[in-house]
Protein backbone atom coordinates (compact mmCIF):
# COMPACT_ATOMS: atom_id res chain seq x y z
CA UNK A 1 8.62 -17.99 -2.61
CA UNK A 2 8.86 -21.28 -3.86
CA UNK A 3 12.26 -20.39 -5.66
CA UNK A 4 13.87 -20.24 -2.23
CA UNK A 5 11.50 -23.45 -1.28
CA UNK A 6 9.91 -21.20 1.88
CA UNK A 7 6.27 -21.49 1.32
CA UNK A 8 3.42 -21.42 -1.73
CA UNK A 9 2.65 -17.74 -1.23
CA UNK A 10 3.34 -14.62 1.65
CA UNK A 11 0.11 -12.98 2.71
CA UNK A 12 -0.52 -9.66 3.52
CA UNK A 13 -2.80 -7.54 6.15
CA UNK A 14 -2.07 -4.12 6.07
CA UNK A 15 -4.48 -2.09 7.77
CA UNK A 16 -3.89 1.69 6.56
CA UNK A 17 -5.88 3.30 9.36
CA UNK A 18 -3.61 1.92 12.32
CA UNK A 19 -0.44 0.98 10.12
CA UNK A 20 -1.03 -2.40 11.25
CA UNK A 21 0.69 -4.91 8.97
CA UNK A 22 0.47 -8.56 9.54
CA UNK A 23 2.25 -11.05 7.37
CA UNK A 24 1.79 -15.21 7.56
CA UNK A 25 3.37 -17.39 4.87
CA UNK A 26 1.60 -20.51 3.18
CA UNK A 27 3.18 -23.41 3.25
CA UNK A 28 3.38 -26.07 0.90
CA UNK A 29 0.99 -28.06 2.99
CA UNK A 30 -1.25 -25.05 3.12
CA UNK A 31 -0.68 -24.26 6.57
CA UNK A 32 -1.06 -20.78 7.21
CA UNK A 33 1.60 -19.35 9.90
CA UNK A 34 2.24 -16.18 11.35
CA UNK A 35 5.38 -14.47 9.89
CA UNK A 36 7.92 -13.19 13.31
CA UNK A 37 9.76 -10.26 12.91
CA UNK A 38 12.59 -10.96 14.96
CA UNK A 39 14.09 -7.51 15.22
CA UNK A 40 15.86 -7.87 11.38
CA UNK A 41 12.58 -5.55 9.73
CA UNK A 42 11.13 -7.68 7.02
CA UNK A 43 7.52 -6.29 8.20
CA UNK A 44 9.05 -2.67 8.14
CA UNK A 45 10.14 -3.55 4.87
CA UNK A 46 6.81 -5.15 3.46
CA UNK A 47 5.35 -1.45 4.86
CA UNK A 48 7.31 0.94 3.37
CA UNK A 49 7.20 -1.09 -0.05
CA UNK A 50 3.46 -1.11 0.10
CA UNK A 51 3.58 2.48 0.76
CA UNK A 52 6.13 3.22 -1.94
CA UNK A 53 3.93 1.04 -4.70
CA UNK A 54 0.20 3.24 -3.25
CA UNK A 55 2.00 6.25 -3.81
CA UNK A 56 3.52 5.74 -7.41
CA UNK A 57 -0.53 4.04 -7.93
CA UNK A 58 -1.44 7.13 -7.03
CA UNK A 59 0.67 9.46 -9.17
CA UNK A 60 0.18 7.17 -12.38
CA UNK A 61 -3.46 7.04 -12.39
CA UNK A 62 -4.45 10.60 -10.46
């Protein structure tokens, strides 16, 4: 993130229950704010990557 000078870190809520994701981004002020979709997928992304990375967790250490 701070390569492409866009915040201090990207956070995360992924609820697995309801596949509810939310994302927010810290700034470098460490304001916390709500990451918008915007129709282009980035939380669609962040999902099926977190759901790629449980299931490879999942066959490594099962």
């Amino acid at each position: 993130m701070a390569k492409f000078e866009t915040g201090k870190r990207i956070n995360v809520n992924y609820q697995l229950k309801y596949q509810l994701i939310s994302i927010s981004i810290t700034t470098f002020d460490d304001v916390e704010r709500d990451l918008v979709d915007f129709g282009y997928g980035i939380k669609q992304l962040i999902l099926i990557l977190i759901q790629m990375l449980t299931s490879l967790y999942q066959i490594i250490y099962s």
